[in-house]
Protein backbone atom coordinates (compact mmCIF):
# COMPACT_ATOMS: atom_id res chain seq x y z
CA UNK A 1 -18.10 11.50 10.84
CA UNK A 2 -16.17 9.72 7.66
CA UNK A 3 -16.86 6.46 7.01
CA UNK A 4 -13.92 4.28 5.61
CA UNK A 5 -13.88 1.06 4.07
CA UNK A 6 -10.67 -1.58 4.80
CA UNK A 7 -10.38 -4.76 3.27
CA UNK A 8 -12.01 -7.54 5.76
CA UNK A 9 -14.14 -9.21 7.78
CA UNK A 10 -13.24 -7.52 10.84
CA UNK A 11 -9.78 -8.28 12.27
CA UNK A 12 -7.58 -7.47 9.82
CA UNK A 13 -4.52 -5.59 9.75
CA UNK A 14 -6.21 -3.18 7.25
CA UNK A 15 -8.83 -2.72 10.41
CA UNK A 16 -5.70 -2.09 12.67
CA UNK A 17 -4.02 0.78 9.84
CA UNK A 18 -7.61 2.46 9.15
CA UNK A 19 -7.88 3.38 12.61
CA UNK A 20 -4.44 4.40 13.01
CA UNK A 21 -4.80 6.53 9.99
CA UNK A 22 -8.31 8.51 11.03
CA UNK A 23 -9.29 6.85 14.92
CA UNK A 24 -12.42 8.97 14.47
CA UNK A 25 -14.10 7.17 11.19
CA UNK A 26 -16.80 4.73 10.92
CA UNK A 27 -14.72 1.62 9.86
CA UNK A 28 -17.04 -0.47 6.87
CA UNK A 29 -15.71 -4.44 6.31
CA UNK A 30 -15.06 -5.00 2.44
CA UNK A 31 -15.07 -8.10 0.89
CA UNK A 32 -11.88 -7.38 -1.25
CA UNK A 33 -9.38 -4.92 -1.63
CA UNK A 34 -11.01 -3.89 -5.34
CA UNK A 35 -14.41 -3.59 -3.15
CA UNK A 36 -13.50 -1.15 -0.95
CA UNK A 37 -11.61 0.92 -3.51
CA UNK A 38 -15.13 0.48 -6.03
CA UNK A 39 -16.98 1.65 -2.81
CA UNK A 40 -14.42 5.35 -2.68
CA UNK A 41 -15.40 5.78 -6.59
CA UNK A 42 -19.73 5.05 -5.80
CA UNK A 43 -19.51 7.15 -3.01
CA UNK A 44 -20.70 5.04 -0.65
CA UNK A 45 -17.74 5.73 1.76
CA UNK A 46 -15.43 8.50 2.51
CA UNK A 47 -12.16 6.65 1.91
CA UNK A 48 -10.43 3.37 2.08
CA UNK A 49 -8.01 1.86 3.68
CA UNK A 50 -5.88 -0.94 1.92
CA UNK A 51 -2.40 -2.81 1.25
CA UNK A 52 0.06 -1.64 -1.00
CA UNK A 53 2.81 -3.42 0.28
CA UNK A 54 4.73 -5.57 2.41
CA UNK A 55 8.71 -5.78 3.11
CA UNK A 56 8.07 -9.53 2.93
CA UNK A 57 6.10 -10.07 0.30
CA UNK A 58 6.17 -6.90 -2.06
CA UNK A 59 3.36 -5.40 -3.63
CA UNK A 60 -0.11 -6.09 -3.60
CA UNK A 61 -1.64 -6.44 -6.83
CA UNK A 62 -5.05 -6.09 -6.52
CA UNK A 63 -4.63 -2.73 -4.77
CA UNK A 64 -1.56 -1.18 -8.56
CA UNK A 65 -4.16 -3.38 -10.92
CA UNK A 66 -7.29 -1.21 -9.21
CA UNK A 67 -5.60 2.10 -9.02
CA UNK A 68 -4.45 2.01 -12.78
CA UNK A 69 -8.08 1.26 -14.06
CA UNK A 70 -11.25 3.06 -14.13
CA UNK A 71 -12.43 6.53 -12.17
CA UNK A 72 -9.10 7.94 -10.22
CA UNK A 73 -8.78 8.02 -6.47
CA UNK A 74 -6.04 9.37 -4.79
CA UNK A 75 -3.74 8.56 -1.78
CA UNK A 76 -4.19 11.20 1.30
CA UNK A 77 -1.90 9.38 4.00
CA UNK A 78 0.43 5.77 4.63
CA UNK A 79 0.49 4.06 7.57
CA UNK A 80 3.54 1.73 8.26
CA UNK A 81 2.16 -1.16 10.28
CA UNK A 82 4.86 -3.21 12.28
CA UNK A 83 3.12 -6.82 11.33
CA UNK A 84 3.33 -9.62 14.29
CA UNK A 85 0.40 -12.11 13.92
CA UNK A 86 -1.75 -14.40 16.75
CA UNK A 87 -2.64 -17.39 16.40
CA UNK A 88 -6.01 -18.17 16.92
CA UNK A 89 -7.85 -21.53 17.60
CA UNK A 90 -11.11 -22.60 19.44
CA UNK A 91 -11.39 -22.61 23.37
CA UNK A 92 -9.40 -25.82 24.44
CA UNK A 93 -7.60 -26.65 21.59
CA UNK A 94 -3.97 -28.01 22.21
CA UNK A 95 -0.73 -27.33 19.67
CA UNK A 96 -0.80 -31.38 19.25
CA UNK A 97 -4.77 -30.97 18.46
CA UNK A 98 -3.68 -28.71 15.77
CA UNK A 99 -3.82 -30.26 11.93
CA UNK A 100 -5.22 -27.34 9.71
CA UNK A 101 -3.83 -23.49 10.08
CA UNK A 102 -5.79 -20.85 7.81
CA UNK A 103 -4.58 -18.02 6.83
CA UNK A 104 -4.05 -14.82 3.92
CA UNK A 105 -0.98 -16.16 1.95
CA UNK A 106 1.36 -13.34 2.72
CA UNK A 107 0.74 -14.08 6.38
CA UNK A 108 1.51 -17.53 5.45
CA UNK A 109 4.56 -16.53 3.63
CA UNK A 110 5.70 -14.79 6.84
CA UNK A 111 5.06 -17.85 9.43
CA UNK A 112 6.12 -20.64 7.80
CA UNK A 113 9.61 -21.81 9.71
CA UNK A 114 7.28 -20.76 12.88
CA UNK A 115 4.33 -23.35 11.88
CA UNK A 116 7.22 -26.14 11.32
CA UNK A 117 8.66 -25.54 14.08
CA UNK A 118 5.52 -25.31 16.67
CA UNK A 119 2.41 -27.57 14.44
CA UNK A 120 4.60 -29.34 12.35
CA UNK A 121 1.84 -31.70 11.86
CA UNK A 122 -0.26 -28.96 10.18
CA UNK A 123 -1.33 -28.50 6.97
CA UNK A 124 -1.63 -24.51 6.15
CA UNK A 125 -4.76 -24.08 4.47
CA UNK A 126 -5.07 -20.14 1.91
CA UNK A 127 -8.26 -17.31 3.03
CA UNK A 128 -8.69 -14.59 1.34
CA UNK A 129 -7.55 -12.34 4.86
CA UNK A 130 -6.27 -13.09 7.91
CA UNK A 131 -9.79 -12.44 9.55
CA UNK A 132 -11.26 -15.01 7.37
CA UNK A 133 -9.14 -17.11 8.56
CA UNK A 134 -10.86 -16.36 11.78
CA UNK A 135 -14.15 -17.08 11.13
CA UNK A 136 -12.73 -20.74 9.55
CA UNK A 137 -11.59 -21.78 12.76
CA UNK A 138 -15.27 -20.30 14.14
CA UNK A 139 -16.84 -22.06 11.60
CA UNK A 140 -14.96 -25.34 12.45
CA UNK A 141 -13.53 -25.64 8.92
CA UNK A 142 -9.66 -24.99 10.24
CA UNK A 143 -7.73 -25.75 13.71
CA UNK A 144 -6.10 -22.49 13.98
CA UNK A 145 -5.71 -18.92 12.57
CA UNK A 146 -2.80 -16.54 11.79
CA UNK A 147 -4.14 -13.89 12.42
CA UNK A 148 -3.95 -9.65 13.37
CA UNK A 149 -3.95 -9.07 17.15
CA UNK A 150 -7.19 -7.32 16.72
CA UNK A 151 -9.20 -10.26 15.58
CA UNK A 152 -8.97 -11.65 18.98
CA UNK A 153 -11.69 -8.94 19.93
CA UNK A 154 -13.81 -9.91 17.71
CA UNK A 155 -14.23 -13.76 17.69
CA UNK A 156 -14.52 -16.32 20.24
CA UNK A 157 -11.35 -17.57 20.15
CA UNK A 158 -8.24 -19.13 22.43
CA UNK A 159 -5.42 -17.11 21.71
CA UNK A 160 -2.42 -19.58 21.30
CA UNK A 161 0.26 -18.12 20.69
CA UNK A 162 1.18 -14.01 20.00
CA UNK A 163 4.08 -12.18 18.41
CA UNK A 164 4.54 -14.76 16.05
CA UNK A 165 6.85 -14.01 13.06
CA UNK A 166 9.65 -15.34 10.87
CA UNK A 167 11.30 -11.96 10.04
CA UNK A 168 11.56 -9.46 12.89
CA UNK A 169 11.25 -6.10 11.10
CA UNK A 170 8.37 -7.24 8.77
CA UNK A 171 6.33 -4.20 7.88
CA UNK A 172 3.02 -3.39 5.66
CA UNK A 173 2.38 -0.03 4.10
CA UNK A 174 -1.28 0.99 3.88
CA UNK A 175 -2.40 3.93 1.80
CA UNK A 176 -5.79 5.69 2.61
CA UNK A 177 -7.65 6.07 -0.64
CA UNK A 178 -10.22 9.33 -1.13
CA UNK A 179 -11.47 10.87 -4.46
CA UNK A 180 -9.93 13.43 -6.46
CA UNK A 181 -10.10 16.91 -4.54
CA UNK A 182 -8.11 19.09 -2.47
CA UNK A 183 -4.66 17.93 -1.95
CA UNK A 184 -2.71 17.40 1.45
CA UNK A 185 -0.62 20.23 2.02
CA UNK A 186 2.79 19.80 1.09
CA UNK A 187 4.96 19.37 4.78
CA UNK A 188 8.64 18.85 3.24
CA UNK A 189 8.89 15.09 3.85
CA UNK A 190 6.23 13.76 1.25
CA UNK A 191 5.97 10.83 -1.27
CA UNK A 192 4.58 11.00 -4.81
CA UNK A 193 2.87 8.34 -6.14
CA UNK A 194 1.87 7.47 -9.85
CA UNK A 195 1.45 5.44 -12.79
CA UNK A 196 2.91 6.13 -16.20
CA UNK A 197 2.36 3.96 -19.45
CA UNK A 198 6.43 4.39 -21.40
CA UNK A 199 6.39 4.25 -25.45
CA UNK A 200 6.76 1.23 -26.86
CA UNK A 201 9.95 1.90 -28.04
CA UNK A 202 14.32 1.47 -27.16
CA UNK A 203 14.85 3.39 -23.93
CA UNK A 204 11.77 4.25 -23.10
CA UNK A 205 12.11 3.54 -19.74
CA UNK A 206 15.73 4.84 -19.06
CA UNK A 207 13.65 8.19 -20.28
CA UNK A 208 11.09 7.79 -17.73
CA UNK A 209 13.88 7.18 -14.99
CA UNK A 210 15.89 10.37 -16.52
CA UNK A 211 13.26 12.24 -15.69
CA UNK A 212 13.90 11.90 -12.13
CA UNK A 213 17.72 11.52 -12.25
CA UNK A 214 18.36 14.63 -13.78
CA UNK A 215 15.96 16.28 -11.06
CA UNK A 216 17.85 14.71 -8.32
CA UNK A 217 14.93 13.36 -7.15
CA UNK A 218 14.84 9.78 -5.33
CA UNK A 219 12.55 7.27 -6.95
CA UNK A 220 11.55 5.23 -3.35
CA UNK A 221 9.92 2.10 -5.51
CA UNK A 222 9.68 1.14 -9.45
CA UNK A 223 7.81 -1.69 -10.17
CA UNK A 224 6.24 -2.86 -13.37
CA UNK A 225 2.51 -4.77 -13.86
CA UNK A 226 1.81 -6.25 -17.61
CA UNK A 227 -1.55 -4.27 -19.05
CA UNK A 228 -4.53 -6.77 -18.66
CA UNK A 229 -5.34 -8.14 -22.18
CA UNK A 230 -2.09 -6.49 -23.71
CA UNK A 231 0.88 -8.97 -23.69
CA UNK A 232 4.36 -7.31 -23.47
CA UNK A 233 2.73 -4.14 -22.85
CA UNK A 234 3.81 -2.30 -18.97
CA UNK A 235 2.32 -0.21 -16.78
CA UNK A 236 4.97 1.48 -14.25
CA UNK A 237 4.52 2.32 -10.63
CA UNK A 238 6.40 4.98 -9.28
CA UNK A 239 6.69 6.45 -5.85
CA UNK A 240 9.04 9.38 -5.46
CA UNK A 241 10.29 11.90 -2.48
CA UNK A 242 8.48 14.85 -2.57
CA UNK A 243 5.07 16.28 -3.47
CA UNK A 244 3.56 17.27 -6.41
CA UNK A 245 3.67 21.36 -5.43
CA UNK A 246 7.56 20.87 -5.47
CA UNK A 247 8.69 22.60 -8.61
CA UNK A 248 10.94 19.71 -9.15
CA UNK A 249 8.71 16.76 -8.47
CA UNK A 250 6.26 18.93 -11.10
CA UNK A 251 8.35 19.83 -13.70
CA UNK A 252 9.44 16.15 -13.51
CA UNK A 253 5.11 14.71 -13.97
CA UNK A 254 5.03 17.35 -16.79
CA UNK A 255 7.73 16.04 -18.49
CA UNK A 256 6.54 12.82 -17.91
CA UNK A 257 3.38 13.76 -19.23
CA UNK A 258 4.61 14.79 -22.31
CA UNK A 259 6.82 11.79 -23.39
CA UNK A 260 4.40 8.85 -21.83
CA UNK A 261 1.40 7.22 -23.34
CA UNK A 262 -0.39 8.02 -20.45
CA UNK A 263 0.13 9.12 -16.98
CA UNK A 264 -1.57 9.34 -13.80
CA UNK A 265 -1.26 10.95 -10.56
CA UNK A 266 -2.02 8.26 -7.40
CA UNK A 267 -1.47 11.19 -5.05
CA UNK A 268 1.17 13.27 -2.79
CA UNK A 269 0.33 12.88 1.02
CA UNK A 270 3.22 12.87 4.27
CA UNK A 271 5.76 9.87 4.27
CA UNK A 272 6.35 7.98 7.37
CA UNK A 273 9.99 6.72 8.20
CA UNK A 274 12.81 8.16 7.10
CA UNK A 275 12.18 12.07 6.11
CA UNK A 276 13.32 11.59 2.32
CA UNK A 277 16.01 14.02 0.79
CA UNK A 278 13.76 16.95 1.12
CA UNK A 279 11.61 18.90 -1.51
CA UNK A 280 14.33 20.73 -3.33
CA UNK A 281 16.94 18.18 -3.64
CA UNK A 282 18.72 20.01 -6.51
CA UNK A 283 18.19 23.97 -5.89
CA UNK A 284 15.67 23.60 -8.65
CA UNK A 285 13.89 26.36 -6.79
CA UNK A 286 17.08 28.87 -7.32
CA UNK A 287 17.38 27.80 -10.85
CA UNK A 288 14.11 28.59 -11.65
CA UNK A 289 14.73 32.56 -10.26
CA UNK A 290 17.52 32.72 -11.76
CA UNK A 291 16.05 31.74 -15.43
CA UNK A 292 13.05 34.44 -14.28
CA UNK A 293 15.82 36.63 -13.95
CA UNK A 294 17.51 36.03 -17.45
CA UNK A 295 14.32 36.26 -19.11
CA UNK A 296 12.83 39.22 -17.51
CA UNK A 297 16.68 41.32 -18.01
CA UNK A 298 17.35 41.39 -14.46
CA UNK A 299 20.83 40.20 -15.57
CA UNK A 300 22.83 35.93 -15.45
């Protein structure tokens, strides 16, 4: 049975998309997203589960910053995870009793008209996760926790309120983390994730960008992170529709390859959502039989 580690204590939203992603696993708590990603490279776990971003909030940079540096991992699978938080206090606690709420700050960054509204005497007090926001109001060191659904199941707690949100369609994507090895088959509605280092230099990333343009294929999310230690110097996160095996999406990486300081491949697994413009978007497939045909005199 795999064993994957999600970024905890228990009761986190990262516990909720791990076993969406494999129900069968052994789920392991990490004490960070970097931990459970370090625990994928040691081989102490099958895979991980963790946040790469939120519609809210963006992108989570602990989970770019540790997939850019040291051994590679790769993405298998995404789970979309509709996000509506609980909130969580101890058995007969009232809303007026309320003058602390813990919680992860992208939860709180999702909540806040709702805690005005409903505690507006409460002062919102930052955990490092939702669930540890939990075990503050266990520990008596907050009122109240915003918190996943699921960490009602695992602490003793009065469940005050449910469904709370600011934004209605609020979502978190999760990607599940293995080591390098056999890819996931290509299934014609597939994402492409990676990280390329540009040149130093004017245009450098309009190149990158051609790369895909002239491909037709559709970049899903660019965003840049500054190189630890390296002021003014970029590292850019790409995902792409498509998978690797696509001779477009391949010819584009090789290219890619060739013109970037560095690149590397974060993995080609099945999108959720909307099924993407498909894995040939330009006929690249028919231009490359009909170049095979030039070159091997079977006629233009």
């Amino acid at each position: 049975m795999p064993t994957l580690a999600y970024l905890g204590p228990q009761g986190t939203f990262a516990e909720q998309a791990a076993r969406a992603l494999d129900p069968a696993a052994d789920l392991l708590s990490a004490t960070s997203v970097t931990a459970a990603i370090d625990a994928v490279r040691a081989g102490e776990v099958d895979g991980a589960c963790v946040p790469v971003e939120n519609s809210v909030e963006g992108s989570v940079p602990a989970t770019l910053d540790s997939l850019a540096e040291a051994e590679p991992v790769v993405a298998v699978a995404e789970h979309v995870l509709p996000i509506r938080f609980s909130v969580l206090v101890r058995p007969g606690t009232a809303p007026g009793g309320v003058r602390t709420v813990a919680t992860h700050p992208h939860a709180a960054a999702q909540v806040r008209r709702w805690i005005a509204e409903h505690l507006p005497a409460a002062a919102t007090v930052l955990t490092t996760s939702t669930s540890a926001a939990a075990v503050a109001v266990v520990d008596g060191n907050a009122d109240a926790a915003v918190c996943a659904p699921v960490a009602a199941a695992h602490y003793a707690l009065h469940e005050l309120a449910t469904g709370v949100h600011d934004i209605g369609d609020a979502e978190t994507r999760f990607l599940l983390l293995r080591r390098p090895g056999t890819l996931p088959a290509r299934t014609g509605t597939d994402r492409t994730s990676l990280v390329a280092v540009a040149a130093d230099r004017p245009g450098a990333l309009l190149e990158v960008l051609a790369e895909f343009a002239l491909r037709s294929i559709n970049l899903t999310r660019i965003e840049s992170r500054p190189m630890k230690g390296r002021l003014g110097e970029y590292r850019f996160f790409l995902d792409c529709d498509g998978h690797v095996t696509d001779p477009a999406v391949g010819d584009a990486l090789a290219e890619l390859h060739r013109r970037c300081h560095s690149v590397r491949f974060l993995g080609s697994y099945p999108r959720t959502g909307s099924p993407g413009t498909g894995p040939d978007p330009a006929g690249f497939v028919a231009a490359q039989d009909w170049l095979a045909a030039v070159r091997g005199g079977r006629g233009a």
